[in-house]
N, C-alpha and C. Protein backbone atom coordinates (compact mmCIF):
# COMPACT_ATOMS: atom_id res chain seq x y z
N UNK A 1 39.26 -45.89 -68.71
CA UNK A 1 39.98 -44.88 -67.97
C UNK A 1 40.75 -44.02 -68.96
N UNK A 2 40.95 -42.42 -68.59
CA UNK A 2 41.67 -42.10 -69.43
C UNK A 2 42.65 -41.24 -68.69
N UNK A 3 44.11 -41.17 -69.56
CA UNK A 3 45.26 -40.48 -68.67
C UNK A 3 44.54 -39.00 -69.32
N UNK A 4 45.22 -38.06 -67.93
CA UNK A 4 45.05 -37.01 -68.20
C UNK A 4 46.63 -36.02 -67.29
N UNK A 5 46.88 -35.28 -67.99
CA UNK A 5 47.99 -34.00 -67.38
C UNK A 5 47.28 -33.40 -66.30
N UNK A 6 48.55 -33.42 -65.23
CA UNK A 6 48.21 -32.33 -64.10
C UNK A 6 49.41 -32.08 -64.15
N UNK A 7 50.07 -30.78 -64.30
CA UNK A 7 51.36 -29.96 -64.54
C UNK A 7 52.17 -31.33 -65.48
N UNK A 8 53.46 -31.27 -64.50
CA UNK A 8 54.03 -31.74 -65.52
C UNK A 8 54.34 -33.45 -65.51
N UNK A 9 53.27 -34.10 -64.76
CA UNK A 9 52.67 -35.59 -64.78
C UNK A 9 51.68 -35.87 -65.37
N UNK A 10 51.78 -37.44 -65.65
CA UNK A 10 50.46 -37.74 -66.68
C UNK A 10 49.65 -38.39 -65.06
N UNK A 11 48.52 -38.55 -64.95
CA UNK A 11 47.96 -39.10 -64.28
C UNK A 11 46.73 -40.21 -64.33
N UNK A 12 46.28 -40.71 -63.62
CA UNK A 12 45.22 -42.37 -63.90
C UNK A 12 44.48 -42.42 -63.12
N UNK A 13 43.14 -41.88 -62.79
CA UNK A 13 42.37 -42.22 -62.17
C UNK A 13 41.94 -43.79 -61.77
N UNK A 14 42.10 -43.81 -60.47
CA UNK A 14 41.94 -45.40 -59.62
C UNK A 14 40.84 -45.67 -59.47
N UNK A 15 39.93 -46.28 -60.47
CA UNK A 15 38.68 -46.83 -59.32
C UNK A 15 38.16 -47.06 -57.73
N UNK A 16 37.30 -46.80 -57.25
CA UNK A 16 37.40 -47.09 -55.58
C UNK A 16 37.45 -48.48 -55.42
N UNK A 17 36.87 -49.49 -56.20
CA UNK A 17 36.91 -50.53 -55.92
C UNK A 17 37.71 -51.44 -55.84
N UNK A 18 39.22 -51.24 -56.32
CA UNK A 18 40.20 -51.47 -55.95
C UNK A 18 40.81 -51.55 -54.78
N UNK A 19 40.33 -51.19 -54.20
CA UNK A 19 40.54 -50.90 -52.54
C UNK A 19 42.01 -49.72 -52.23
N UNK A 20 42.01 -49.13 -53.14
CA UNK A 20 43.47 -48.14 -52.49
C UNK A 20 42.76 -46.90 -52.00
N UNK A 21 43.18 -46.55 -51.28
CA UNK A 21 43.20 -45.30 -50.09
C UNK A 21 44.01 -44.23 -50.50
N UNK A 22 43.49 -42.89 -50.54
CA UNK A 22 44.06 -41.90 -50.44
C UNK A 22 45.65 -41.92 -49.86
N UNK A 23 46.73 -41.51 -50.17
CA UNK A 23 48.21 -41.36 -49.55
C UNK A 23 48.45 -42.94 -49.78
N UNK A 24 48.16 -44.10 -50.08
CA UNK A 24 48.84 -45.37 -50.29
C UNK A 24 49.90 -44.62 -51.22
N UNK A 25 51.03 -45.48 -50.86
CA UNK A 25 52.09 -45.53 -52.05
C UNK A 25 51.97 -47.13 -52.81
N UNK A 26 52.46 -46.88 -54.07
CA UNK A 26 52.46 -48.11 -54.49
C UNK A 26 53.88 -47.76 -55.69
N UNK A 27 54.22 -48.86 -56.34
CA UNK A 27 55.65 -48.93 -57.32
C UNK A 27 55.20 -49.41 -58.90
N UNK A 28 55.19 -48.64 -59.73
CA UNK A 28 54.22 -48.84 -61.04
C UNK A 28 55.40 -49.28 -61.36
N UNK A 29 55.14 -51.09 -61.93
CA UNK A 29 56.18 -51.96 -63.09
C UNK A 29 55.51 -51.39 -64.33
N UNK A 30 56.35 -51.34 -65.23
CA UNK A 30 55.86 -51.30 -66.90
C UNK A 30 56.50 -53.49 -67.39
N UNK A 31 55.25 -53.64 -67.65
CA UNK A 31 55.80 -54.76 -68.40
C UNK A 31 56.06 -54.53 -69.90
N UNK A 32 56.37 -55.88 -70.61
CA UNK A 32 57.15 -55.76 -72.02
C UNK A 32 56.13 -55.52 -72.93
N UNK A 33 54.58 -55.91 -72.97
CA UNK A 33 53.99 -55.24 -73.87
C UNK A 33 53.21 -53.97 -73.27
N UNK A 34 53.76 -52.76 -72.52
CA UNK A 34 53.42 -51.28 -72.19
C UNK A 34 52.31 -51.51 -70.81
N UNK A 35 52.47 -52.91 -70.40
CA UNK A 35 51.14 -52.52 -69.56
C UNK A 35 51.64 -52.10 -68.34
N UNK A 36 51.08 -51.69 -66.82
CA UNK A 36 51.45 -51.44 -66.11
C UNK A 36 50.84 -52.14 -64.81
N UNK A 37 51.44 -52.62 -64.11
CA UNK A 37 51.28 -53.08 -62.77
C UNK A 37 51.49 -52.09 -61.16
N UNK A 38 50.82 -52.02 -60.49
CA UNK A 38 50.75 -51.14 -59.50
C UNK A 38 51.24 -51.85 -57.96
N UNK A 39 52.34 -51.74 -57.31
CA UNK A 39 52.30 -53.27 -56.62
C UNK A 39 52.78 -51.98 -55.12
N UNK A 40 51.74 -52.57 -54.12
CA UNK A 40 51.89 -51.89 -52.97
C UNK A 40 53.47 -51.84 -52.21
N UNK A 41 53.89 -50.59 -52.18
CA UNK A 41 55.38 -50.08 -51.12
C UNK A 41 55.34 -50.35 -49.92
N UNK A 42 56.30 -51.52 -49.75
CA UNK A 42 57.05 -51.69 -48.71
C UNK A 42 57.70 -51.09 -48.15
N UNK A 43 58.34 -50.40 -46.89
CA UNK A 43 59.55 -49.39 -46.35
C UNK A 43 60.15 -50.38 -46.16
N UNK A 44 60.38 -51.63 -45.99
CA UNK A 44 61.52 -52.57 -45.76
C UNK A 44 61.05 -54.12 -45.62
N UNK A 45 61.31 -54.63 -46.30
CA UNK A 45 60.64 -56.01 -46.26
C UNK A 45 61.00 -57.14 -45.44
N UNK A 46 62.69 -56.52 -44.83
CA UNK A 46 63.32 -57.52 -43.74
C UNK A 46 62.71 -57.60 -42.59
N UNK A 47 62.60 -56.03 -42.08
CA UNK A 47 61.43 -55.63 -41.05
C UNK A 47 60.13 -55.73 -40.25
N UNK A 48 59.32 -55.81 -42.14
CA UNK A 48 57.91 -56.37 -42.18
C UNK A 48 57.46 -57.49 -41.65
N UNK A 49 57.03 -57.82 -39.95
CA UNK A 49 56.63 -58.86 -39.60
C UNK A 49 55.75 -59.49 -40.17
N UNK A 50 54.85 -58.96 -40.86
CA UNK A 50 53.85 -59.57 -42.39
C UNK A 50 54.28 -60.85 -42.94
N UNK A 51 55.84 -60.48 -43.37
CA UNK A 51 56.17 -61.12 -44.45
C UNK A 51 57.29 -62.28 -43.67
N UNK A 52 56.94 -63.83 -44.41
CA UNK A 52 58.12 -64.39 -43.42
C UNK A 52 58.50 -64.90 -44.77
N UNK A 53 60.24 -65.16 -43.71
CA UNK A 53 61.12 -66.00 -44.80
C UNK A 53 61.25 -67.31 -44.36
N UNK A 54 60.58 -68.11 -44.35
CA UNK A 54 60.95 -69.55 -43.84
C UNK A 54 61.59 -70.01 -44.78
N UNK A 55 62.66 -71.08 -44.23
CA UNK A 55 63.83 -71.45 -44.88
C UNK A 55 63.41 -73.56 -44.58
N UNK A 56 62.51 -73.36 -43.65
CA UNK A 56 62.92 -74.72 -43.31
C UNK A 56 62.49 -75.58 -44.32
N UNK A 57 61.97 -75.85 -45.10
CA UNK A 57 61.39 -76.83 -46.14
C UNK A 57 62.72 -76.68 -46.88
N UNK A 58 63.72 -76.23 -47.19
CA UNK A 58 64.56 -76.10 -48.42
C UNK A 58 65.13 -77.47 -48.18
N UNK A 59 65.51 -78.37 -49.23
CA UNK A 59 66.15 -79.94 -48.90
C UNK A 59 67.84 -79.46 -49.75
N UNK A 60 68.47 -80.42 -48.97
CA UNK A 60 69.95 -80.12 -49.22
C UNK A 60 70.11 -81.31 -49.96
N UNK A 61 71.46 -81.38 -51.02
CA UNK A 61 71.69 -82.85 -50.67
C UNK A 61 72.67 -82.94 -49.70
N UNK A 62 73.32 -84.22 -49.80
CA UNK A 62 74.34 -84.57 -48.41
C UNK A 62 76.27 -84.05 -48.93
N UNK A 63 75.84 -83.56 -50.32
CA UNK A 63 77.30 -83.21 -50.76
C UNK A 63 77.25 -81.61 -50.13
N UNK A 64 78.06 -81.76 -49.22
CA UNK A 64 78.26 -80.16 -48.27
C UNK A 64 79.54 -79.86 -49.04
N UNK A 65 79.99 -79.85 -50.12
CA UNK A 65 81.66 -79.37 -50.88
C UNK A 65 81.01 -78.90 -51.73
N UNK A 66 81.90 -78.08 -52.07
CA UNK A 66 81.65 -77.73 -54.08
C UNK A 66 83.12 -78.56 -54.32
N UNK A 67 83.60 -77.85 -55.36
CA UNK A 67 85.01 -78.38 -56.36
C UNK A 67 86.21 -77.48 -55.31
N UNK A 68 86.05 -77.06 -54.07
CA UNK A 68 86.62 -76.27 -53.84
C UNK A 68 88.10 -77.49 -53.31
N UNK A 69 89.52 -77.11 -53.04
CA UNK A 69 90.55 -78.21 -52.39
C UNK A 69 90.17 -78.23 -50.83
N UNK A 70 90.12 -79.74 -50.35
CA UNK A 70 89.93 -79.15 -48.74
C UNK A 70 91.06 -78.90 -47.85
């Protein structure tokens, strides 16, 4: 692939086989050695019935205090 200028952005042609669609948004990470990751935009992730937060597996122990005085 090669970057190329359109005004005053560099740009990256996407393969189709990637599966992204015209108008997808996505959030480009730069990692530490220059590479880049493309990771699909969320509008809100609390929202997103998609995505769950299950909590129930988390194990406690039985000490419910910190150092706090009671």
């Amino acid at each position: 692939m090669k970057i190329r200028q359109q005004g005053n952005s560099l740009v990256v042609t996407v393969p189709s086989r990637f599966d992204f669609k015209a108008g997808d948004e996505v959030i480009a990470v730069k990692g530490r050695d220059h590479s880049i990751t493309y990771v699909p935009k969320m509008s809100h992730p609390f929202k997103d019935k998609a995505i769950s937060f299950d909590h129930e597996d988390e194990a406690f122990n039985d000490m419910t205090a910190g150092r706090e005085e009671i």
